[in-house]
N, C-alpha and C. Protein backbone atom coordinates (compact mmCIF):
# COMPACT_ATOMS: atom_id res chain seq x y z
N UNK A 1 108.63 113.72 81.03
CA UNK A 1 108.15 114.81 81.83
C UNK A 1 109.08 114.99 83.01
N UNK A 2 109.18 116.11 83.02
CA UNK A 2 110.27 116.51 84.47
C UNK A 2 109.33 116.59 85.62
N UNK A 3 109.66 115.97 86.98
CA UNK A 3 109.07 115.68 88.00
C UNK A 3 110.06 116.55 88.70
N UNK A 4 109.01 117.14 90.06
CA UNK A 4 109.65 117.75 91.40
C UNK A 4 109.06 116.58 92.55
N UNK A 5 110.24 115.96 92.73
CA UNK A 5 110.11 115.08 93.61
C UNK A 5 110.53 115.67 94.97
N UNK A 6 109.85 115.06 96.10
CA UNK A 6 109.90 115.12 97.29
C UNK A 6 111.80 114.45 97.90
N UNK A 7 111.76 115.35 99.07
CA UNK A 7 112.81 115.23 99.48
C UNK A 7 112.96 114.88 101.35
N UNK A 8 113.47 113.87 101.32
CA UNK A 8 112.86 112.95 102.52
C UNK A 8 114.52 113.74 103.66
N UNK A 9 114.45 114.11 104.73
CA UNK A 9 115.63 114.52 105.43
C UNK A 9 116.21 113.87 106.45
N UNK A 10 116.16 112.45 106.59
CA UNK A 10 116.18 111.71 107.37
C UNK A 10 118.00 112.04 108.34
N UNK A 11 118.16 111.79 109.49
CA UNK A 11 119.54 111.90 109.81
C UNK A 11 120.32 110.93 109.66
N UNK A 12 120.30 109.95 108.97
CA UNK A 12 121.27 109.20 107.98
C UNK A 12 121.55 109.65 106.96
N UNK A 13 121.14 110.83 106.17
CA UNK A 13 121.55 111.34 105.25
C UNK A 13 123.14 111.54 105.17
N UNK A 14 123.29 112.44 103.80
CA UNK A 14 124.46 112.82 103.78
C UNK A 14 124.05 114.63 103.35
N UNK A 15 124.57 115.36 103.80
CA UNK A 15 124.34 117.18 104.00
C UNK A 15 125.03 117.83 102.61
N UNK A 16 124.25 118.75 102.70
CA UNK A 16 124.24 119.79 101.86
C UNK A 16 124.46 119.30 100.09
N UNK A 17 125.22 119.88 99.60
CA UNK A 17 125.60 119.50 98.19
C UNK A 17 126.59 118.39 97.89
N UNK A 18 126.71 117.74 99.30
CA UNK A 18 127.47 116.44 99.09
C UNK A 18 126.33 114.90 98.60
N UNK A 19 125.29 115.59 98.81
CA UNK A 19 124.33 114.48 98.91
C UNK A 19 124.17 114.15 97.22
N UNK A 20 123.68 113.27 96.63
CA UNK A 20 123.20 113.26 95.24
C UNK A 20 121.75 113.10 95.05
N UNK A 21 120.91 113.05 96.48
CA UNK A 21 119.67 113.44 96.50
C UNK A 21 119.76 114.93 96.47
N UNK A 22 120.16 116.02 97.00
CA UNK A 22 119.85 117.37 96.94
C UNK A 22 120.54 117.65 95.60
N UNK A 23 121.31 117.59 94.96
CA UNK A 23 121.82 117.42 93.84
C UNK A 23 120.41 117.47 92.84
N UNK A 24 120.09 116.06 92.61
CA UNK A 24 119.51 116.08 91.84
C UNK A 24 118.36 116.72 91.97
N UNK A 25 118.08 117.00 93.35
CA UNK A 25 116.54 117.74 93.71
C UNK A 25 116.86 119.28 93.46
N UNK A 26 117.58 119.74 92.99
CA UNK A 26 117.89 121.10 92.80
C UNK A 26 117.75 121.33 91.35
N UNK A 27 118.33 120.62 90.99
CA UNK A 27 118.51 120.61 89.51
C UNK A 27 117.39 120.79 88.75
N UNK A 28 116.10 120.16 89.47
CA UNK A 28 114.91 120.23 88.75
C UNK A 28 114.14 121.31 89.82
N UNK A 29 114.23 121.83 90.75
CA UNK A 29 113.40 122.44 91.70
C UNK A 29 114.42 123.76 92.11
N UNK A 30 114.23 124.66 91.23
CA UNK A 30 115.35 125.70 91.47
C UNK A 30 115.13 126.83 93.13
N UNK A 31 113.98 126.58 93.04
CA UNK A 31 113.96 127.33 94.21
C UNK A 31 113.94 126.57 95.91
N UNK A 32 114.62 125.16 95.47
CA UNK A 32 114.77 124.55 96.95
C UNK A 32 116.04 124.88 97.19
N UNK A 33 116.05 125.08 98.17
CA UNK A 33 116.91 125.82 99.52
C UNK A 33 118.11 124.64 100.04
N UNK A 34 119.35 124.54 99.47
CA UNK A 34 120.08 123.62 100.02
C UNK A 34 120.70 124.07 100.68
N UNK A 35 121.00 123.33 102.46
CA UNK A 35 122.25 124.30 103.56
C UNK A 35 123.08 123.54 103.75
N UNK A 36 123.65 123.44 104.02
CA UNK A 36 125.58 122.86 104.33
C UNK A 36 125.19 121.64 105.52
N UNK A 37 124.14 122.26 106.38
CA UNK A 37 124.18 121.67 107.90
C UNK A 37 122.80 120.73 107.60
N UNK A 38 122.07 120.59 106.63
CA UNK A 38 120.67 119.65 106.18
C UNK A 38 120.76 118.57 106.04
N UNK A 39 120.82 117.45 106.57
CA UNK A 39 121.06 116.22 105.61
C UNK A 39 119.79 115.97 104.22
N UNK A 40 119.92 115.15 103.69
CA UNK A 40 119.17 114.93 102.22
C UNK A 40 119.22 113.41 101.62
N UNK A 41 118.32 112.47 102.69
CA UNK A 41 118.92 111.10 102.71
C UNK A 41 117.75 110.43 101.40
N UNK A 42 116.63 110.78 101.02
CA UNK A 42 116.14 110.18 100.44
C UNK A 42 115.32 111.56 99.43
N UNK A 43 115.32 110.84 97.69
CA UNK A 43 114.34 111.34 96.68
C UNK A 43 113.34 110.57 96.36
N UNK A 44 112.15 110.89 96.90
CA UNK A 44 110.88 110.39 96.17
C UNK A 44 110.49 110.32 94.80
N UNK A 45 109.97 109.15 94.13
CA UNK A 45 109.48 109.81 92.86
C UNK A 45 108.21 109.17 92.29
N UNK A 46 107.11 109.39 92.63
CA UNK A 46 106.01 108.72 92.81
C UNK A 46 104.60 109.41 93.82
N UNK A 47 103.85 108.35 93.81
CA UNK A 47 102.64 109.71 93.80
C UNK A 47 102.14 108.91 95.78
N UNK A 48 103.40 108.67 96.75
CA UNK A 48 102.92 108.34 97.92
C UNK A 48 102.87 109.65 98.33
N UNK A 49 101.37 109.65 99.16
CA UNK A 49 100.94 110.58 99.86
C UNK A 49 101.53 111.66 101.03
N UNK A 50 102.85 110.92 101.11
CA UNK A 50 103.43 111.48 102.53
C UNK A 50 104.24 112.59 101.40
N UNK A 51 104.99 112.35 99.99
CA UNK A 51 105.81 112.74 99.33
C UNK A 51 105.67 112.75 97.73
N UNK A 52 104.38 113.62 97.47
CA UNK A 52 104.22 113.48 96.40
C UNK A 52 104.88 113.87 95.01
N UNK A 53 105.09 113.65 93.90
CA UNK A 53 106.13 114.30 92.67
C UNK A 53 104.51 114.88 92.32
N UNK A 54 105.26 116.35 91.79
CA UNK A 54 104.86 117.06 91.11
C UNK A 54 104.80 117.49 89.61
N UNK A 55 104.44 117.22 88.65
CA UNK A 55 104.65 117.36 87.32
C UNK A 55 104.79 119.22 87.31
N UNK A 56 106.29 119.73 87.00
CA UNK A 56 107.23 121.22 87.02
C UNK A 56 106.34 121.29 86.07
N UNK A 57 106.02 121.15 84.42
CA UNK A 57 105.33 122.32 83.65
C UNK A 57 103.72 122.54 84.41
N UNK A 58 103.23 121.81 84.72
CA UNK A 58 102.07 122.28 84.96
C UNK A 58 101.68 122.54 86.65
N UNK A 59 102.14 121.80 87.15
CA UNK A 59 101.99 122.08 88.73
C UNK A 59 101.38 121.09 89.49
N UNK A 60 100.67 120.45 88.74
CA UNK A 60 99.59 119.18 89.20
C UNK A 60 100.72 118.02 90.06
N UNK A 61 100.39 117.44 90.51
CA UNK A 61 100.33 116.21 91.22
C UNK A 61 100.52 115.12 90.28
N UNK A 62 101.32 114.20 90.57
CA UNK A 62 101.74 113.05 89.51
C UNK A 62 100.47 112.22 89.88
N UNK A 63 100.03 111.65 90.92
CA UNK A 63 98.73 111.05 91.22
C UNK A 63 97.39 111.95 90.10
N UNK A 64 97.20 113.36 90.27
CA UNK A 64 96.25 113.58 89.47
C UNK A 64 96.56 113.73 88.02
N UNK A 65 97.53 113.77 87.98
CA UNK A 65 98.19 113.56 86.19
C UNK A 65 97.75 112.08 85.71
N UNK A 66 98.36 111.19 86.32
CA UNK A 66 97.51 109.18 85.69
C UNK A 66 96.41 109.81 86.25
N UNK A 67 95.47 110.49 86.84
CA UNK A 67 94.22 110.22 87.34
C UNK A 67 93.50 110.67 86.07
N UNK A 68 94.20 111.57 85.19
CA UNK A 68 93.46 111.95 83.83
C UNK A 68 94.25 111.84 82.52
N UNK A 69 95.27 110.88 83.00
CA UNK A 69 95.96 110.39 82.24
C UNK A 69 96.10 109.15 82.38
N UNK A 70 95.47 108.03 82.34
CA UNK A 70 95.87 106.49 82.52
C UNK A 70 96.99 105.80 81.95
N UNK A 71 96.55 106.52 80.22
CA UNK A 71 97.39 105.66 79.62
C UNK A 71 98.74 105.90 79.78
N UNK A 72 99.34 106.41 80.13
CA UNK A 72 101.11 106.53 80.98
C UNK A 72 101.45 105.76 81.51
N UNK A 73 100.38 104.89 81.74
CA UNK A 73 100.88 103.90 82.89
C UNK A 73 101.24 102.39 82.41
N UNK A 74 100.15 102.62 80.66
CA UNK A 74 100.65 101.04 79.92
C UNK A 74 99.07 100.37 80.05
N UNK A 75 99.28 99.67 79.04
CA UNK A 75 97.91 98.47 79.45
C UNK A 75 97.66 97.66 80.03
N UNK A 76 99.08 96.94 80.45
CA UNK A 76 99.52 95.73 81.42
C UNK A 76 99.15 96.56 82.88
N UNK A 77 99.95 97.46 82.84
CA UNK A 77 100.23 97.60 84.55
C UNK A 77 98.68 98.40 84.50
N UNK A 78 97.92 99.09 84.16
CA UNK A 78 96.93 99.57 83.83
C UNK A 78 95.50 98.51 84.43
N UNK A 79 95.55 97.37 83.57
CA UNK A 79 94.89 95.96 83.76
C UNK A 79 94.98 95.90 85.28
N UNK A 80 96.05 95.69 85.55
CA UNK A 80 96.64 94.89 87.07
C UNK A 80 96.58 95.86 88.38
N UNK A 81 96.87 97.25 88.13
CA UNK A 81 96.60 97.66 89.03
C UNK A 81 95.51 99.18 89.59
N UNK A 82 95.19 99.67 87.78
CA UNK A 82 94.24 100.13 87.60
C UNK A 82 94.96 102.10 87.23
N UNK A 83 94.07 102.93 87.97
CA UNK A 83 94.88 104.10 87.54
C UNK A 83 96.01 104.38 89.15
N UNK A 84 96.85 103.56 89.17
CA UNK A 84 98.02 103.43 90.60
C UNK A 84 98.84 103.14 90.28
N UNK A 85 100.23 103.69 90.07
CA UNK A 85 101.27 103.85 90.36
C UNK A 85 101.97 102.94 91.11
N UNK A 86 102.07 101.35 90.82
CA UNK A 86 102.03 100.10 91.42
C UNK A 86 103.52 100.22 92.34
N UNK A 87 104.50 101.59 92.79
CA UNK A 87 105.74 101.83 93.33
C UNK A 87 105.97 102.98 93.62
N UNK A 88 107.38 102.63 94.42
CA UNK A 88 107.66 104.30 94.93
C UNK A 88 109.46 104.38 94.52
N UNK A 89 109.28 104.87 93.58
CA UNK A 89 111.00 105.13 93.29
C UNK A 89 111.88 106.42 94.34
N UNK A 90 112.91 105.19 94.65
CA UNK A 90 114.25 106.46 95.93
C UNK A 90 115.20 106.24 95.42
N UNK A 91 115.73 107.55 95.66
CA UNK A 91 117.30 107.45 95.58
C UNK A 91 117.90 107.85 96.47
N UNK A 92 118.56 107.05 97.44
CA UNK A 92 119.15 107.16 98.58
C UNK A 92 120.76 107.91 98.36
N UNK A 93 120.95 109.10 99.63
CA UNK A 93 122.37 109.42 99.57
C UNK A 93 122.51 108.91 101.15
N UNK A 94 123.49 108.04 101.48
CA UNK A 94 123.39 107.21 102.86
C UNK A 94 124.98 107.64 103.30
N UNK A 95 125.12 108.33 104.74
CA UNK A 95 125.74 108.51 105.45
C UNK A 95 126.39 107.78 106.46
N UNK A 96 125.15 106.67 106.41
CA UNK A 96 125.81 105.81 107.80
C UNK A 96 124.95 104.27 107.32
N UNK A 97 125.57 103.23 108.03
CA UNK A 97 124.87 102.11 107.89
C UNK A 97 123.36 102.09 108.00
N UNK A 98 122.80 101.25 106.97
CA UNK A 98 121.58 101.28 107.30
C UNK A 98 120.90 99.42 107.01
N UNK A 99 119.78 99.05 108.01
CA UNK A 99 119.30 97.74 107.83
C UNK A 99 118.49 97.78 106.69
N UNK A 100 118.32 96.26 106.51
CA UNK A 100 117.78 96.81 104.38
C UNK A 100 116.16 96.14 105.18
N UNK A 101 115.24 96.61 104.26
CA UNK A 101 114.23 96.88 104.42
C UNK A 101 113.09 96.72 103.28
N UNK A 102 111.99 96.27 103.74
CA UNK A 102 110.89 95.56 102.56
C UNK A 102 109.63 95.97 102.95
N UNK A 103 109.25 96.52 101.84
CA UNK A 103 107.55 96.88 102.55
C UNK A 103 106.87 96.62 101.75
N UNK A 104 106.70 95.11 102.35
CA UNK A 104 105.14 94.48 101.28
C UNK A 104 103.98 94.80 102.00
N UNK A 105 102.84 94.01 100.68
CA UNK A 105 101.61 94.71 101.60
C UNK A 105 100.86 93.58 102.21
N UNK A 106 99.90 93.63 103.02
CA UNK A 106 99.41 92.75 103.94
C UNK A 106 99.28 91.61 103.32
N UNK A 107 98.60 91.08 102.19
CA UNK A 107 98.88 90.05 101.66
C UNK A 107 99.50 88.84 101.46
């Protein structure tokens, strides 16, 4: 399934059509708007709330797609973490140094 993933603009990015986040976010999202002067540092692909993917044929929400679709998700990861999307896939286009970074959960 082709996803319209969210597009994060952080100023570590890298701008316009140099980025391989706007790149690829175009490719599937024809009517996003790429400018020369934008940076385009991060692609979402996953159902976090700040940046949700969109399933392009139908319009829905990747969160409400497993929400009536479970089995996409497998029986294992299904078992373990129920109808959730146990990650958040990025693809970073990075302009400048950046500190590496971990976000576990309270646990």
């Amino acid at each position: 399934m082709e996803l319209k993933c969210a597009v994060q603009t952080y100023a570590w990015g890298v701008k316009g059509f140099k980025s391989s986040v706007a790149q690829l976010a175009k490719a599937v999202n024809t009517d996003l708007e790429v400018t020369d002067d934008q940076t385009y540092a991060e692609l979402w692909m996953g159902t976090h709330p700040n940046g949700p993917s969109i399933v392009k044929e139908n319009g829905t929400s990747l969160k409400s797609y497993i929400d009536t679709h479970p089995d996409v998700l497998g029986s294992k990861v299904f078992e373990k973490f129920g109808a959730q999307l146990p990650f958040l896939f990025k693809v970073l286009s990075v302009n400048q140094a950046l500190s590496i970074q971990a976000h576990p959960n309270k646990v």
